[in-house]
N, C-alpha and C. Protein backbone atom coordinates (compact mmCIF):
# COMPACT_ATOMS: atom_id res chain seq x y z
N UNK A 1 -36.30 -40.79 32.78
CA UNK A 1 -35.06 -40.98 32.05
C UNK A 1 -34.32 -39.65 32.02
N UNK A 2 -32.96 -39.39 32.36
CA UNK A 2 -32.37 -38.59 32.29
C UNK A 2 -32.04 -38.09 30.75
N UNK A 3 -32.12 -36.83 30.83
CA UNK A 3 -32.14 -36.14 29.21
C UNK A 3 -31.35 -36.36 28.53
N UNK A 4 -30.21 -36.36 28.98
CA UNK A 4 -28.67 -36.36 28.35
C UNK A 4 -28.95 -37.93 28.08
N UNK A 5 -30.07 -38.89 28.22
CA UNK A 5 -29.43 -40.14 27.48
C UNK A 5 -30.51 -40.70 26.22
N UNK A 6 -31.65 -39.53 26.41
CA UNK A 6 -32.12 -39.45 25.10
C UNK A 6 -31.21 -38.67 23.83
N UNK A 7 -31.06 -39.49 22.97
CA UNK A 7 -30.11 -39.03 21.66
C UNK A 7 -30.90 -37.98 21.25
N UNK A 8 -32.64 -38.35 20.85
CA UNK A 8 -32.90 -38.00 19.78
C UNK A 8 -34.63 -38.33 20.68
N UNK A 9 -35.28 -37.22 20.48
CA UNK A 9 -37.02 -36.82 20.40
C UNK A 9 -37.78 -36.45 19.79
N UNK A 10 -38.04 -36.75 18.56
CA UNK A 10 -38.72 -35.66 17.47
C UNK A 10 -39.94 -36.52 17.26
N UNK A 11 -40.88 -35.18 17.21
CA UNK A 11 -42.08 -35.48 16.29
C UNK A 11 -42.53 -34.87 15.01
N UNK A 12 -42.79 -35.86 13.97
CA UNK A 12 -43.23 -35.04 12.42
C UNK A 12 -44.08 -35.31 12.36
N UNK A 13 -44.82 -34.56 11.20
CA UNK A 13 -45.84 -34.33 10.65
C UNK A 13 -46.37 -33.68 9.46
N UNK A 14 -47.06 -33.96 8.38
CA UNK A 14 -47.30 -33.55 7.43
C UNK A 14 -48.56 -32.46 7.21
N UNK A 15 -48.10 -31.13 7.33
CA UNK A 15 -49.60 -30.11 6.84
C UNK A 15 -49.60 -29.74 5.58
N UNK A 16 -50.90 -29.30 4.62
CA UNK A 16 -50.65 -28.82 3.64
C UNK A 16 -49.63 -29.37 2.86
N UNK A 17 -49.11 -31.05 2.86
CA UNK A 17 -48.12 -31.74 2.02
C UNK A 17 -46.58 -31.59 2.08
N UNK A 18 -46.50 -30.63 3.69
CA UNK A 18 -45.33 -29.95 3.97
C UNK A 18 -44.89 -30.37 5.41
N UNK A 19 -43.56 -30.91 5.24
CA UNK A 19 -43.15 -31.87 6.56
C UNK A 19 -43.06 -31.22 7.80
N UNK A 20 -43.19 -30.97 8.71
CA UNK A 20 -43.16 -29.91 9.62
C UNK A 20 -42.68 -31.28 10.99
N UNK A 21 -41.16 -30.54 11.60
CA UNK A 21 -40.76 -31.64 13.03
C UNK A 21 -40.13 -30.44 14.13
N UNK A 22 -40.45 -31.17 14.98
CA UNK A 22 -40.14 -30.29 16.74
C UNK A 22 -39.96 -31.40 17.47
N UNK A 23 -39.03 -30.97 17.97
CA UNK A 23 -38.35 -31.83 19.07
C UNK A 23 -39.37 -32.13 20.12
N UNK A 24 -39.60 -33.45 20.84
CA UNK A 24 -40.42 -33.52 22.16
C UNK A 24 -39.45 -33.58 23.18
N UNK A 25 -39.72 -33.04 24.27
CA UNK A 25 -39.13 -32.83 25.74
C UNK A 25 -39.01 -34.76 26.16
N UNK A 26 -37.80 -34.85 27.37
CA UNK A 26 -37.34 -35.73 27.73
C UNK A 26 -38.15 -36.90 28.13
N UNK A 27 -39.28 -36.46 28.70
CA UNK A 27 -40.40 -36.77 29.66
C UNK A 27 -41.63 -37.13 28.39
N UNK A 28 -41.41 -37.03 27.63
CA UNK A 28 -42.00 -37.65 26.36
C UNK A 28 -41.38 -38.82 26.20
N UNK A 29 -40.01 -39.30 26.62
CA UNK A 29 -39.53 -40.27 25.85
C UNK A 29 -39.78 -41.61 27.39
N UNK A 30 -39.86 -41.03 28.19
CA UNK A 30 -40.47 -42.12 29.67
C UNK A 30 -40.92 -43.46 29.09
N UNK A 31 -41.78 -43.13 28.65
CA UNK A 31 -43.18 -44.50 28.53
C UNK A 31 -43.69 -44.29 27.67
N UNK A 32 -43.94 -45.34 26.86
CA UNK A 32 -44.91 -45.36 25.35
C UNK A 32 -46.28 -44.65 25.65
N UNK A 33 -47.15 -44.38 26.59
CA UNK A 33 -47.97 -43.78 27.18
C UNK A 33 -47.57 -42.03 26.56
N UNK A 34 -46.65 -41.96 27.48
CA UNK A 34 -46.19 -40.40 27.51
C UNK A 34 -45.96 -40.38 26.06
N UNK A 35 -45.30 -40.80 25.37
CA UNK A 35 -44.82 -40.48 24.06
C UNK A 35 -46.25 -40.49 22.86
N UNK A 36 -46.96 -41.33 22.97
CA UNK A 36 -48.34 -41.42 21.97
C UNK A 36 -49.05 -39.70 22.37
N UNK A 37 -49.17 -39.91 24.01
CA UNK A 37 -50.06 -38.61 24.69
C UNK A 37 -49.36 -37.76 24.20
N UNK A 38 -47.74 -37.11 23.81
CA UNK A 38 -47.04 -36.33 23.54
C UNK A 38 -47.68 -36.10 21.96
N UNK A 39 -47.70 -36.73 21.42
CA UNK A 39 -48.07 -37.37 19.81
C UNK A 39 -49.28 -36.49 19.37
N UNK A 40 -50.44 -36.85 19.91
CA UNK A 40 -51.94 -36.56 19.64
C UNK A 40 -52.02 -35.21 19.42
N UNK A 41 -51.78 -34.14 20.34
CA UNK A 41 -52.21 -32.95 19.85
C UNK A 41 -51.69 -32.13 18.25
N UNK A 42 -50.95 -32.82 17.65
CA UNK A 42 -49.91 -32.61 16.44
C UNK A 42 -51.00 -33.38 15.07
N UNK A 43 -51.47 -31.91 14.21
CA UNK A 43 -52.32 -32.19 13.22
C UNK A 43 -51.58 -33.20 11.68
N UNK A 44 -52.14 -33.67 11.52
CA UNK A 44 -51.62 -34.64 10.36
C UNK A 44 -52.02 -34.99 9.24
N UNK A 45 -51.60 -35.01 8.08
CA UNK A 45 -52.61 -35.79 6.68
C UNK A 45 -52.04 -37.21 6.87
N UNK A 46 -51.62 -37.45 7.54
CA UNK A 46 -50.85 -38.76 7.44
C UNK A 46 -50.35 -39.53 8.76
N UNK A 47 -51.30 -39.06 9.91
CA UNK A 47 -50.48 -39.43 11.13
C UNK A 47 -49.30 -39.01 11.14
N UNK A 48 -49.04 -38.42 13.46
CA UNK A 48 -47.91 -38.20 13.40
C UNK A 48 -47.15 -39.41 13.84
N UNK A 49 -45.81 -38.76 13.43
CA UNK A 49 -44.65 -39.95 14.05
C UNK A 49 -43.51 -39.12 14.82
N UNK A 50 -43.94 -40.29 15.64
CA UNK A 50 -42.56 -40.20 16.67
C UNK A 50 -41.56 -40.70 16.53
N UNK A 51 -40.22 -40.13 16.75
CA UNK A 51 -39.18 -40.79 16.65
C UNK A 51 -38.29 -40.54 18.46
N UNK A 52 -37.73 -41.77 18.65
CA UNK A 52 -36.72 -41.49 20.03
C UNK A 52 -35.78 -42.39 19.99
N UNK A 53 -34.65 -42.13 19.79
CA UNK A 53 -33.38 -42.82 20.00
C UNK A 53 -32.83 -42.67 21.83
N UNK A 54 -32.83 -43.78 22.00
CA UNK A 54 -32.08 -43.43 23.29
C UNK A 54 -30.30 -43.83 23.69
N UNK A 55 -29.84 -43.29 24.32
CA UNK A 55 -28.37 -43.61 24.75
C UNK A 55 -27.45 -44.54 23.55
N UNK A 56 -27.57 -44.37 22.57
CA UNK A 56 -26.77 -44.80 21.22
C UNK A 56 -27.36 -46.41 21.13
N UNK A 57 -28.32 -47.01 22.23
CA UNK A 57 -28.92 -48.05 22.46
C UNK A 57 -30.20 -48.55 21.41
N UNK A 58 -30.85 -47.84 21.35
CA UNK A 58 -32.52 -47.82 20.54
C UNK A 58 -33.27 -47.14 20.36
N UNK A 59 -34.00 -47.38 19.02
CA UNK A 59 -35.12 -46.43 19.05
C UNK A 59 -36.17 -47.05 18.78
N UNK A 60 -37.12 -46.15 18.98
CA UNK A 60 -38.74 -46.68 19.20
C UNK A 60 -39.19 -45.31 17.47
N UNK A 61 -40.16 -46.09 17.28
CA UNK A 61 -40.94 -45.04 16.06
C UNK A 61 -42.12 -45.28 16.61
N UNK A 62 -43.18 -44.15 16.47
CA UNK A 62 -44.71 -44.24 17.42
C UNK A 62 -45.24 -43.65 15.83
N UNK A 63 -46.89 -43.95 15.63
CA UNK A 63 -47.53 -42.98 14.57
C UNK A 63 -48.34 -43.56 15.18
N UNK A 64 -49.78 -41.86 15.32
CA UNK A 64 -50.59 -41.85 15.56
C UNK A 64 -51.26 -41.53 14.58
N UNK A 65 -52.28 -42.13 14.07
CA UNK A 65 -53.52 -41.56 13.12
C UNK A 65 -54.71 -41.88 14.11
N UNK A 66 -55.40 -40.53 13.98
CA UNK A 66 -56.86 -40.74 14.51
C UNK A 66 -56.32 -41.75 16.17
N UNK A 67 -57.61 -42.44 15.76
CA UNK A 67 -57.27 -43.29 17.47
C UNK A 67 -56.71 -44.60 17.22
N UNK A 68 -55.60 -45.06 16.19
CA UNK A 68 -55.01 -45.93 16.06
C UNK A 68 -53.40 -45.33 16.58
N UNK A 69 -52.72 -46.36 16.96
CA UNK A 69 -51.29 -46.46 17.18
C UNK A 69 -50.58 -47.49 16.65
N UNK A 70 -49.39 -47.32 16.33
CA UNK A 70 -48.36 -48.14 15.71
C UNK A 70 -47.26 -47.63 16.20
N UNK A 71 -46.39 -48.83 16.45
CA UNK A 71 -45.06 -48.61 16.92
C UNK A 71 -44.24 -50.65 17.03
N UNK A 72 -43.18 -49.40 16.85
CA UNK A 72 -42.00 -50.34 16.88
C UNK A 72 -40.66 -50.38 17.48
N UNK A 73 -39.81 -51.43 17.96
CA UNK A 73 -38.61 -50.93 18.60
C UNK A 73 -37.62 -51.52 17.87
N UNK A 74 -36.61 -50.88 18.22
CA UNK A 74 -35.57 -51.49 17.10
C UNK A 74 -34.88 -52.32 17.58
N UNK A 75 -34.86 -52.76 18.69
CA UNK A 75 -33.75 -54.05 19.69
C UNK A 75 -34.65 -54.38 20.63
N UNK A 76 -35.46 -55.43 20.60
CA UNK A 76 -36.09 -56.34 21.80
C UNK A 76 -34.75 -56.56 22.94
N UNK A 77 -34.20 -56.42 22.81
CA UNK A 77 -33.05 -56.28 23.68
C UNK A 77 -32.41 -54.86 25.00
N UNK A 78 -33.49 -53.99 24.37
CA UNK A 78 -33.47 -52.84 25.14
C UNK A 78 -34.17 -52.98 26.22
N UNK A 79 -35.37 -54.40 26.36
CA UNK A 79 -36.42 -54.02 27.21
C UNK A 79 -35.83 -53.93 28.53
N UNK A 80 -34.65 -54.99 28.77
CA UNK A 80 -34.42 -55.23 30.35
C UNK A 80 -33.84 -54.10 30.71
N UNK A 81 -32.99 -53.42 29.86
CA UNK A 81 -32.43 -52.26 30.54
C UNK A 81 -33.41 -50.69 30.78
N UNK A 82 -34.03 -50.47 29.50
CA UNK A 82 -34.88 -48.81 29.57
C UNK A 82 -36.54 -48.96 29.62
N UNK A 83 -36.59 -48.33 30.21
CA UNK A 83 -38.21 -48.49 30.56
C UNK A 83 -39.28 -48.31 29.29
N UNK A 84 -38.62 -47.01 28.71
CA UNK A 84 -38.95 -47.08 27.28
C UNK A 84 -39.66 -48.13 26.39
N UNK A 85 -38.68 -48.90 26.26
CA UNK A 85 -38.64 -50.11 25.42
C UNK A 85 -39.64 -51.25 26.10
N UNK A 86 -39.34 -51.08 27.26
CA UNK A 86 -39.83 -52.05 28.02
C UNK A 86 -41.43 -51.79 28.09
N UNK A 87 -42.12 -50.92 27.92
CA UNK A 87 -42.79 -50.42 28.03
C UNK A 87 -43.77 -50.53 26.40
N UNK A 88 -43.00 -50.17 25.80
CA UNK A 88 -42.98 -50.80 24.14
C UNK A 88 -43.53 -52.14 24.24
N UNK A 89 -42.73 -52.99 24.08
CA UNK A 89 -42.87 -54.36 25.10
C UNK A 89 -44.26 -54.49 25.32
N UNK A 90 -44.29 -53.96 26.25
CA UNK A 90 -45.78 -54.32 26.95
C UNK A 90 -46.88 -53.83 26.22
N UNK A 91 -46.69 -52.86 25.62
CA UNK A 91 -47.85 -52.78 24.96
C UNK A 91 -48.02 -53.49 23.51
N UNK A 92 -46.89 -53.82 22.89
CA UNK A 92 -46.97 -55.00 21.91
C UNK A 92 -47.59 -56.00 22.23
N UNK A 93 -47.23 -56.61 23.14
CA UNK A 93 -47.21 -57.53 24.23
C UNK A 93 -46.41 -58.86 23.90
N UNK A 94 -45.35 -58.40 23.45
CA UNK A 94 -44.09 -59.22 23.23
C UNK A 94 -43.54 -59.74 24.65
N UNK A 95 -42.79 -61.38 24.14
CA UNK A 95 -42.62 -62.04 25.64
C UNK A 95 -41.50 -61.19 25.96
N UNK A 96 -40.67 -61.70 27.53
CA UNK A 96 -39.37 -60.90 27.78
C UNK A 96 -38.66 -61.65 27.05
N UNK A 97 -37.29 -60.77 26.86
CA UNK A 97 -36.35 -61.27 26.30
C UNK A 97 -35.46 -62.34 26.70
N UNK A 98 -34.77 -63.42 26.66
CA UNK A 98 -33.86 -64.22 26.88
C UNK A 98 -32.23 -63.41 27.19
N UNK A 99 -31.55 -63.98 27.96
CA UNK A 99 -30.24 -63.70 28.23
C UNK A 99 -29.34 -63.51 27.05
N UNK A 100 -29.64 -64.49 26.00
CA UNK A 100 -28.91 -65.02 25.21
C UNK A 100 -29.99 -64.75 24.04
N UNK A 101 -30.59 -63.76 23.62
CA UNK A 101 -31.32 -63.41 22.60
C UNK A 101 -30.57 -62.24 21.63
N UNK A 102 -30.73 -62.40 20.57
CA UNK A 102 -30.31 -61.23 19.49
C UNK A 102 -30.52 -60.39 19.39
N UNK A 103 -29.89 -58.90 19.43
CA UNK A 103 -30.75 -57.97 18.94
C UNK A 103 -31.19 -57.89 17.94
N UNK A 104 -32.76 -57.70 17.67
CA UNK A 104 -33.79 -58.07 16.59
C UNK A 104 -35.01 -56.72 17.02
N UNK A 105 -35.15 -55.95 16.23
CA UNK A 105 -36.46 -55.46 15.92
C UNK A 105 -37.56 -55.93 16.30
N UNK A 106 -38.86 -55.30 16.90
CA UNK A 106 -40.32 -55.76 17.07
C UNK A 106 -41.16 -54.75 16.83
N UNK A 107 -42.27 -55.04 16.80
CA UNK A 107 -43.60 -54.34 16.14
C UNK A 107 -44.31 -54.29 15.14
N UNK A 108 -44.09 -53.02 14.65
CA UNK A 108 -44.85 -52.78 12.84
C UNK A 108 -44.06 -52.70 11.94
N UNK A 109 -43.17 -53.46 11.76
CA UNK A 109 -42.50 -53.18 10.54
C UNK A 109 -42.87 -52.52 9.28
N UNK A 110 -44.21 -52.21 9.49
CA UNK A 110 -44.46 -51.54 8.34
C UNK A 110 -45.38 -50.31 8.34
N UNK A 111 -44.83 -50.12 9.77
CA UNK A 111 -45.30 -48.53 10.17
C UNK A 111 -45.54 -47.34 9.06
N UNK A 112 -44.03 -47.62 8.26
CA UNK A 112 -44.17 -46.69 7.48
C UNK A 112 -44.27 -46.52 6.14
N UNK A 113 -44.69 -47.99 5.63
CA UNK A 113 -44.90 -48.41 4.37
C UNK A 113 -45.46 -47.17 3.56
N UNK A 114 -46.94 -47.32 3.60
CA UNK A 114 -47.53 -46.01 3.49
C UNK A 114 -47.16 -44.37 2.95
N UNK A 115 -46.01 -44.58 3.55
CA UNK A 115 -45.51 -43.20 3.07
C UNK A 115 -44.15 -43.71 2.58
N UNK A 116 -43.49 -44.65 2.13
CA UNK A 116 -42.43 -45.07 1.05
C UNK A 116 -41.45 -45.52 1.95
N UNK A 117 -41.12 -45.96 3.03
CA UNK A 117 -40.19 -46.74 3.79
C UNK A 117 -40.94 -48.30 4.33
N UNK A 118 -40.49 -49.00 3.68
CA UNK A 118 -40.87 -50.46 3.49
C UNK A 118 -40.30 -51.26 4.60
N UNK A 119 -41.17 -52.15 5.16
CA UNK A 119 -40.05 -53.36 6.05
C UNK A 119 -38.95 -53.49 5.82
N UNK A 120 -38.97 -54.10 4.05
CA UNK A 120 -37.39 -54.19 4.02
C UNK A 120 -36.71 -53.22 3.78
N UNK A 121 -36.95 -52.00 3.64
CA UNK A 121 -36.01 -50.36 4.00
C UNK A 121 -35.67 -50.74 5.37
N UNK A 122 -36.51 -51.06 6.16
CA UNK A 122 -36.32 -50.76 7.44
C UNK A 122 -35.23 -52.23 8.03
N UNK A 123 -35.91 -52.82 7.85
CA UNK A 123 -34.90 -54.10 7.80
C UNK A 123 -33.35 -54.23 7.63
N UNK A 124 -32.81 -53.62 6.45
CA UNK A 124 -31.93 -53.30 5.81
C UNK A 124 -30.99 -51.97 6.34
N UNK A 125 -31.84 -51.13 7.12
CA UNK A 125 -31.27 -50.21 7.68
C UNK A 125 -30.86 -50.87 9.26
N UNK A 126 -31.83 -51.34 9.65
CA UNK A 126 -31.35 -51.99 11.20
C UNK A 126 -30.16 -52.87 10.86
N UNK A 127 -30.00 -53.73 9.70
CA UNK A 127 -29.32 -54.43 9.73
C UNK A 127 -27.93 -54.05 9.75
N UNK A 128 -27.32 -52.74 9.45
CA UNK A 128 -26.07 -52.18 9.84
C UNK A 128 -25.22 -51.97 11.01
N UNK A 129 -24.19 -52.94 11.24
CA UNK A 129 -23.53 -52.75 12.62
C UNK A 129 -23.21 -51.20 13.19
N UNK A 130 -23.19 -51.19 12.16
CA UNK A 130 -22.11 -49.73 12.40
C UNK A 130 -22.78 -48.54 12.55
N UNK A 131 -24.47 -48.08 12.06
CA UNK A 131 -25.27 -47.28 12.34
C UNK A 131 -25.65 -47.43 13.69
N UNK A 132 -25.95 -46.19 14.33
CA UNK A 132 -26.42 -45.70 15.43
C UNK A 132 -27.56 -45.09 15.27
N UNK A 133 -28.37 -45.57 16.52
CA UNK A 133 -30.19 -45.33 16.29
C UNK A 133 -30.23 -43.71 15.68
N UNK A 134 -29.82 -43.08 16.17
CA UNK A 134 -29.98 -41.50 15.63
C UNK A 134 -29.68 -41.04 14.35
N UNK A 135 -28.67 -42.01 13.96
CA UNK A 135 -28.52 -42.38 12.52
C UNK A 135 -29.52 -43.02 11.33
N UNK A 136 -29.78 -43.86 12.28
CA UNK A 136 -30.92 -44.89 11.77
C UNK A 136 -31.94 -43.83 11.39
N UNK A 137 -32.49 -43.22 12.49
CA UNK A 137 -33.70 -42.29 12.43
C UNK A 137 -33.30 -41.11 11.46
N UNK A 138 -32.63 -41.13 11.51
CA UNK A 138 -31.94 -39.96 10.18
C UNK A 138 -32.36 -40.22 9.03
N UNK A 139 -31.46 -41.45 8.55
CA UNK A 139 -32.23 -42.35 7.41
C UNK A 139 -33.12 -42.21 7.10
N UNK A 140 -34.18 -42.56 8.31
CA UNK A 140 -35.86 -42.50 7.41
C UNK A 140 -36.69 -41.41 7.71
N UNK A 141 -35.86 -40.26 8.26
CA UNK A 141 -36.45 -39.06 8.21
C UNK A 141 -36.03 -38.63 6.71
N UNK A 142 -34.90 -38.66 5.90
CA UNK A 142 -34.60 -38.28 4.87
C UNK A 142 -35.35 -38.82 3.97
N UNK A 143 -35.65 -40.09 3.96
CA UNK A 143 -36.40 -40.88 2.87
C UNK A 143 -37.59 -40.29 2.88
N UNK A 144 -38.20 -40.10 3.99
CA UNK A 144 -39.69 -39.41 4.06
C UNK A 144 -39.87 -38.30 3.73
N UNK A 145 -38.60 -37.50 3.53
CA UNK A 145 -38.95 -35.91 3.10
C UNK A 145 -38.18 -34.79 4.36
N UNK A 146 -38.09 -35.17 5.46
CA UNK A 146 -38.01 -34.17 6.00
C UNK A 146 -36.36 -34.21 6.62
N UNK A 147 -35.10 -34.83 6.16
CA UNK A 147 -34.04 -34.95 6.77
C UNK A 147 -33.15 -33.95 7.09
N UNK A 148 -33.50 -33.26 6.62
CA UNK A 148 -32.67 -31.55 6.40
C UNK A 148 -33.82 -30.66 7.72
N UNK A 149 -34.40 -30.89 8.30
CA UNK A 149 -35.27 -30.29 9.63
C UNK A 149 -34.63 -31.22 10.64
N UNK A 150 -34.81 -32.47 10.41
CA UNK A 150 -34.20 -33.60 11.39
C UNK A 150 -32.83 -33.20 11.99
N UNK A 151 -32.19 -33.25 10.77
CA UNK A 151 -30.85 -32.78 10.75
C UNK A 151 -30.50 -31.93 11.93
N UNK A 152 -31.41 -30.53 11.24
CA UNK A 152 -31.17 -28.84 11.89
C UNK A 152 -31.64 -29.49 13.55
N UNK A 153 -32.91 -30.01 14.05
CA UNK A 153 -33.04 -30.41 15.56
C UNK A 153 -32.24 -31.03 16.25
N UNK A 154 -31.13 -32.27 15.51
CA UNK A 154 -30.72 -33.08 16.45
C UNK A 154 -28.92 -32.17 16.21
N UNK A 155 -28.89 -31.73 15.49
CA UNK A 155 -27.36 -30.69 15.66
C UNK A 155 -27.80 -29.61 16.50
């Protein structure tokens, strides 16, 4: 995937109760593969999370704890076009999408329960026409604590 059409790459993480995020390189955002493998070496009290918005199109959220994964995409509708997603997809193992299907959310909706962003936070945030994934991911970087780092990476 060309760089310029990833919005947004970040990975957080919580040390010592203190949010700590760094941007991941382009080639992190390829394949749900690359992005978990990108994930793992990043210490955590809480699993890390990934965040990637792509081309004002979608984003994916990844958290790794230990040897579990969770993830989610925010438009089943991304699969036919970015590999990303599509890729997402497959490892959900969600069917393909229809011609004539909605954009609708898939995965864990409750990826991030756990740490105070609820399905229906999340729900409620997708549900805005007018937000853009990088926006979106903004959102629940702020709710979680760390939106003011988020912020400083993606400006």
């Amino acid at each position: 995937m060309a760089e310029d059409q990833v919005d947004v790459a970040v990975v957080a993480y919580r040390e010592e109760g203190v949010w700590q995020a760094t941007r991941l390189t382009a080639e992190a955002s390829e394949e749900v593969d690359d992005l978990v493998r990108a994930l793992r070496p990043f210490p955590s009290e809480c699993g890390v999370i990934g965040m990637v918005a792509v081309d004002e199109d979608f984003f994916v959220l990844a958290r790794v704890t230990g040897p579990r994964t969770q993830l989610m995409l925010s438009d089943v509708t991304a699969v036919d076009e970015w590999p990303l997603a599509s890729s997402v997809a497959d490892a959900l193992d969600l069917p393909d999408p229809d011609d004539d299907d909605e954009p609708q959310p898939a995965g864990d909706m409750e990826i991030l329960s756990d740490l105070g962003v609820t399905a229906i936070d999340l729900a409620v945030m997708l549900d805005d026409p007018d937000a853009y994934p990088d926006e979106v991911l903004g959102d629940i970087a702020e709710r979680l604590g760390f939106g003011d780092v988020y912020e400083a990476l993606v400006d």
